[in-house]
Protein backbone atom coordinates (compact mmCIF):
# COMPACT_ATOMS: atom_id res chain seq x y z
CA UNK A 1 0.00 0.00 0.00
CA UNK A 2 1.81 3.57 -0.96
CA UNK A 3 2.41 5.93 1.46
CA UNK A 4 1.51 9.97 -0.29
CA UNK A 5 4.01 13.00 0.22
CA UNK A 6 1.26 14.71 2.06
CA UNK A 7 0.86 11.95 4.52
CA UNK A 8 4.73 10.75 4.52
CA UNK A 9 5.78 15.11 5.26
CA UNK A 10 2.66 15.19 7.98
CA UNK A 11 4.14 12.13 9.91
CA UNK A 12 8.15 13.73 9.70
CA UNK A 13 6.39 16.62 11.01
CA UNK A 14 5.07 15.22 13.70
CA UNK A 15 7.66 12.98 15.14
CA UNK A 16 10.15 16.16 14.26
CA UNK A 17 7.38 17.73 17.02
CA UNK A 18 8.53 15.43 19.66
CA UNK A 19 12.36 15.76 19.79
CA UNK A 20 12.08 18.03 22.75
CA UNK A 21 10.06 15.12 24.44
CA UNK A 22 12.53 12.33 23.37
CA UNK A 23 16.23 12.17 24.30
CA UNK A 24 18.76 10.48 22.53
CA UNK A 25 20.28 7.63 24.17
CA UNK A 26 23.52 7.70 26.19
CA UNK A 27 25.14 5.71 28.13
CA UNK A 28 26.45 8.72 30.56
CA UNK A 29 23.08 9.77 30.74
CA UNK A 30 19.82 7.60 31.49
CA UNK A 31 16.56 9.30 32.57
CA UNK A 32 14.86 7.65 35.37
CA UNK A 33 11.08 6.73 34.90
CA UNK A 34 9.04 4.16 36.58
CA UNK A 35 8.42 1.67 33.08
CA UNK A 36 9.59 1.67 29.09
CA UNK A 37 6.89 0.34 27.26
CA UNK A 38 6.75 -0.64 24.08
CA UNK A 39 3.56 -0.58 22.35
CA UNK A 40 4.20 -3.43 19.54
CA UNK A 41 0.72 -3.09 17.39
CA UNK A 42 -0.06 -5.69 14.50
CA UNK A 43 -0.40 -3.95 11.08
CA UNK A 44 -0.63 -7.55 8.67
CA UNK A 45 -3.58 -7.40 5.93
CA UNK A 46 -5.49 -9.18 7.63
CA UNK A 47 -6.54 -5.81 9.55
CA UNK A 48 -8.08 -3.73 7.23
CA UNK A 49 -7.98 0.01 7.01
CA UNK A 50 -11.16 0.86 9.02
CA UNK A 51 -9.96 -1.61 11.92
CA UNK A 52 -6.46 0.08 11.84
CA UNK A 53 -7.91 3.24 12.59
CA UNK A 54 -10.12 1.84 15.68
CA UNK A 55 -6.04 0.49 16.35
CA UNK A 56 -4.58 4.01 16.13
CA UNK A 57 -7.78 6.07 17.51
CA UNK A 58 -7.83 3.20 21.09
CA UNK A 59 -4.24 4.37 21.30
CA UNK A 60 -4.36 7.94 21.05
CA UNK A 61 -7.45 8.50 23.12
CA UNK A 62 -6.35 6.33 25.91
CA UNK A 63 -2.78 7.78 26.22
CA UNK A 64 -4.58 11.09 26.42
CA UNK A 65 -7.39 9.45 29.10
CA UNK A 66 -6.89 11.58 32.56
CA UNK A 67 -6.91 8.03 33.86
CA UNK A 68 -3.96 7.00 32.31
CA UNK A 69 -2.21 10.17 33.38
CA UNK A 70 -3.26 10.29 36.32
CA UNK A 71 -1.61 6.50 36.69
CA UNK A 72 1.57 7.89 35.21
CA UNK A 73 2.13 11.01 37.25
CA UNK A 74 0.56 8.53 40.46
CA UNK A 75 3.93 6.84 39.77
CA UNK A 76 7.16 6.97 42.30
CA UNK A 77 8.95 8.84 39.61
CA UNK A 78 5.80 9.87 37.62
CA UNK A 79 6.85 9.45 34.51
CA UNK A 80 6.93 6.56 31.80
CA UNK A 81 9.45 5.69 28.58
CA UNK A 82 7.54 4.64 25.53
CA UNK A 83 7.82 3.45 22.10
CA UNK A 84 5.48 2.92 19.35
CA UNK A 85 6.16 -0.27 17.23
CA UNK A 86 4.34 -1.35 13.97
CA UNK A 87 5.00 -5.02 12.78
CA UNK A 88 4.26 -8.07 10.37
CA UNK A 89 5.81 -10.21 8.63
CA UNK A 90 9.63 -11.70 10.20
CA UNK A 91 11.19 -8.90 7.81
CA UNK A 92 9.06 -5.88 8.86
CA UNK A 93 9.06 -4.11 12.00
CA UNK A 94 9.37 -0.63 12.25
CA UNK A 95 9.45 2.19 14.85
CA UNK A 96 7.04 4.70 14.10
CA UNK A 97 7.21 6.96 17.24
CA UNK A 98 10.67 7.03 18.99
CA UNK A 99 11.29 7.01 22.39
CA UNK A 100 9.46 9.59 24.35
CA UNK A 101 9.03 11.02 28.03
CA UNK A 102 5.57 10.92 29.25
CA UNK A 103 5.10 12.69 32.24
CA UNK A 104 1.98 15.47 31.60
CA UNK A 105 -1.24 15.47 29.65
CA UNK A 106 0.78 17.98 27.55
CA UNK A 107 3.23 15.43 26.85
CA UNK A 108 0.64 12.66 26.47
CA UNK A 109 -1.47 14.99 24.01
CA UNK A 110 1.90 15.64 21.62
CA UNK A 111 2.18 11.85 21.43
CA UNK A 112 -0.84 11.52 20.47
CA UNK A 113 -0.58 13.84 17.70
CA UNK A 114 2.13 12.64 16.35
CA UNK A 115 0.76 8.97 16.01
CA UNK A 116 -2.40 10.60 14.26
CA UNK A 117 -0.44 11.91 11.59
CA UNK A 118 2.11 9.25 11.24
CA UNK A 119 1.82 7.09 7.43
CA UNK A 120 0.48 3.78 7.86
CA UNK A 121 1.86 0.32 6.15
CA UNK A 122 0.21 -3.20 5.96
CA UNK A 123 2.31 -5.84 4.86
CA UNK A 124 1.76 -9.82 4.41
CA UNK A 125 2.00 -11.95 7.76
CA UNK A 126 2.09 -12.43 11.19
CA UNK A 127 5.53 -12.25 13.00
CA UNK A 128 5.46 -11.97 16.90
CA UNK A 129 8.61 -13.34 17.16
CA UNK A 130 9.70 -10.89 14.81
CA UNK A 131 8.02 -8.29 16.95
CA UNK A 132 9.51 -9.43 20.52
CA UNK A 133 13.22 -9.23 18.58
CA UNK A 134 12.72 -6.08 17.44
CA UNK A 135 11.13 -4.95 20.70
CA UNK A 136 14.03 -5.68 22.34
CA UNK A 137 16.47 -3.89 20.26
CA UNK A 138 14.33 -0.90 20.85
CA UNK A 139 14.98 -1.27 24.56
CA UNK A 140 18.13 -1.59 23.80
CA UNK A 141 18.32 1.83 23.05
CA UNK A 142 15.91 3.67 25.26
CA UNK A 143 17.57 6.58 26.50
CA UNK A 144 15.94 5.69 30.12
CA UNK A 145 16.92 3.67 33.20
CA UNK A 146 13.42 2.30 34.13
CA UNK A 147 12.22 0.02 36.98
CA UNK A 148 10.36 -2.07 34.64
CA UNK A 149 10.71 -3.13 30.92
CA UNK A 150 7.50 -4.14 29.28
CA UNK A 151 6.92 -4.87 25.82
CA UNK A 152 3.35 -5.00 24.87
CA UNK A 153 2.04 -6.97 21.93
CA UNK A 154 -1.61 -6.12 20.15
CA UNK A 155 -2.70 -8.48 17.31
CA UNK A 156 -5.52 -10.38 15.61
CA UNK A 157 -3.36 -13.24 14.29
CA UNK A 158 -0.96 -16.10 15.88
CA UNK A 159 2.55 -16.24 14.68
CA UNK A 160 2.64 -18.01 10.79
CA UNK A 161 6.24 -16.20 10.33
CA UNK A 162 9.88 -16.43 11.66
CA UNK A 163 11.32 -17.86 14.60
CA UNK A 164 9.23 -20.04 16.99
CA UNK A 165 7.17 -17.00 19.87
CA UNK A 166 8.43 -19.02 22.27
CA UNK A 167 12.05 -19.03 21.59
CA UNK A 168 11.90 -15.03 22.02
CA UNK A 169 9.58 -14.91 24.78
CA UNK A 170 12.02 -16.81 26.68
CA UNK A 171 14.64 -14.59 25.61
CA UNK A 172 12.94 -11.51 26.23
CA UNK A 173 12.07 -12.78 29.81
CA UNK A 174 15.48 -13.94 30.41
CA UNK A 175 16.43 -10.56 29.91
CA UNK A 176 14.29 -8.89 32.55
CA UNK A 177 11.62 -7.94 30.32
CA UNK A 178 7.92 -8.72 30.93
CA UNK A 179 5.52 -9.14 27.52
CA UNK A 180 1.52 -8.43 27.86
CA UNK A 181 -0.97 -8.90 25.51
CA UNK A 182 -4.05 -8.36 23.54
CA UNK A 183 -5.56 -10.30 21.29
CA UNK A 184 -7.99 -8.87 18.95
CA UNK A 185 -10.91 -12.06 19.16
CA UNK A 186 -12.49 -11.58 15.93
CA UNK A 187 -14.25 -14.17 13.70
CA UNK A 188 -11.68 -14.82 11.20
CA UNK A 189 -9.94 -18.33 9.97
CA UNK A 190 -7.67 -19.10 12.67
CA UNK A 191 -5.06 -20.37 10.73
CA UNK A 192 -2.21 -21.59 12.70
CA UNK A 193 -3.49 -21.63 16.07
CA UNK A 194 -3.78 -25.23 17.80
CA UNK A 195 -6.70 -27.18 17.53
CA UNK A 196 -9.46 -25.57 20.28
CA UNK A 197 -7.40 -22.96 21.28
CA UNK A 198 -8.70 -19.65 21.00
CA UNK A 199 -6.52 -16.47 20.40
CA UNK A 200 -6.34 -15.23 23.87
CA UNK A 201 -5.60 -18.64 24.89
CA UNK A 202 -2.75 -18.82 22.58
CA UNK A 203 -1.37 -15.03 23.85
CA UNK A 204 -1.46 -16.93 27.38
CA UNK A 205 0.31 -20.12 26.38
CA UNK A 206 2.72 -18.47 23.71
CA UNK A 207 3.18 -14.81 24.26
CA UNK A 208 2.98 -13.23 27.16
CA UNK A 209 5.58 -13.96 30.29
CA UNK A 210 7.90 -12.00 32.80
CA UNK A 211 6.79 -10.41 36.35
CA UNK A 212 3.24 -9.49 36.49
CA UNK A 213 2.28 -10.40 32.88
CA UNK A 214 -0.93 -10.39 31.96
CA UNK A 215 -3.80 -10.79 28.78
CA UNK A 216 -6.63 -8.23 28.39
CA UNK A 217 -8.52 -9.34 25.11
CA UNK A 218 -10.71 -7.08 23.02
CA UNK A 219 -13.78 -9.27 21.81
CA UNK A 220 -13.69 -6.92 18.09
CA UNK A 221 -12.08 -3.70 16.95
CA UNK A 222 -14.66 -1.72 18.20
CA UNK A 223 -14.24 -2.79 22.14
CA UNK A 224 -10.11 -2.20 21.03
CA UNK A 225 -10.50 1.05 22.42
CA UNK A 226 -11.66 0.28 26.44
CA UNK A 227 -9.61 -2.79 26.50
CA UNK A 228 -5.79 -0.57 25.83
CA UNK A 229 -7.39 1.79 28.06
CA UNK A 230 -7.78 -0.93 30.52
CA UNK A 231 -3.95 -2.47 29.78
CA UNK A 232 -2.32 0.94 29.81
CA UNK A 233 -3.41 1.65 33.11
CA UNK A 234 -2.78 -1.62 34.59
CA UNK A 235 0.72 -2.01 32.96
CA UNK A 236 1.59 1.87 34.06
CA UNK A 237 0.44 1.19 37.36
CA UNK A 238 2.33 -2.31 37.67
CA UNK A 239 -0.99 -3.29 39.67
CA UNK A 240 -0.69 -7.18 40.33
CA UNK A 241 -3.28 -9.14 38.88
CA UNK A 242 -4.97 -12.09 37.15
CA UNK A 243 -3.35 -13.02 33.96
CA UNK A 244 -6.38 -12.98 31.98
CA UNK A 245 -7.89 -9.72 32.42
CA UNK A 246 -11.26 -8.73 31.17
């Protein structure tokens, strides 16, 4: 799907808009908040262009939520790292907004913009391994020194390309990292998941592990919206919990 100059100079813009919000990373120099997250959303064809929006919109509107921001600035350092990761096949990840402080509605609402005006991309499969990997390398490079590490997968589909989930969930765990999740329950073909299993069952078995990690499913796109506004607050908070949720 092709990306126009309008929409390609609108999302520059926009991240350009949030360099006084995100820091490069240096080792000498590590800004303390209370979690990096990394928001690693699912953008294979089989999510179509209305149910990306309902994606994007859940996002935006719950980062800019009073709840959530009351959560982050409720924190002990009252602030949060995060990253915005788009993903698909075992060959395409992408960071689409960098690293950035969030510790104000005022910060909150200039991530927001800039994910509104950001290009979109949909390409061919289903990689959360691929997603994990590249996760990591994004925390990696965070220019914060957090108390937690989460990496947050959204996603309609099970993994049909790449390494095994598994493999990298271990990993990421192994490296102190914890991995939530929400599946997207919708009525498509589930090709590749076990026999009986449904989606969120899979994110339980497959996807999700470290301290405190949890599922919150949405039951379509249109319930997307209350269930990140649900996770975000609960992963934010670090509020222990069942690990299906909702």
């Amino acid at each position: 799907m092709g990306v126009s100059r309008r929409g390609l100079v609108a999302g520059v813009s926009a991240v350009s808009a949030l360099k006084a919000l995100a820091r490069p990373a240096r080792a000498s120099e590590k800004i303390p908040v209370d979690v990096a997250l990394v928001l690693a959303v699912d953008v294979s064809r089989s999510i179509d262009e209305d149910e990306a929006r309902l994606q994007r919109q859940g996002y935006r509107n719950a980062m800019v939520d009073p709840r959530v921001v009351n959560a982050i600035r409720s924190g002990t350092i009252g602030a949060i790292g995060l990253a915005y990761v788009e993903w698909a096949s075992a060959d395409y990840q992408r960071l689409v907004i960098p690293w950035t402080k969030i510790d104000s509605m005022e910060s909150a609402q200039a991530w927001a913009a800039a994910l509104d005006a950001a290009p979109r991309v949909s390409m061919n499969w289903t990689s959360i391994s691929g997603a994990i990997e590249f996760s990591m390398r994004v925390l990696e490079d965070a220019p914060f020194e957090p108390t937690r590490k989460v990496i947050d997968i959204s996603g309609d589909g099970v993994n049909n390309s790449g390494a095994p989930v598994t493999l990298l969930r271990d990993l990421a765990v192994d490296a102190g990292i914890t991995i939530n999740g929400l599946p997207i329950l919708n009525d498509r073909s589930p090709f590749g998941r076990p026999h009986n299993m449904t989606l969120d069952q899979y994110f339980v078995e497959f996807v999700i592990g470290g301290p405190g990690a949890f599922v919150i499913p949405a039951d379509d796109f249109e319930a997307f919206q209350g269930a990140v506004l649900r996770k975000l607050i609960r992963e934010i908070s670090g509020i222990a919990g069942p690990t299906r949720f909702g």
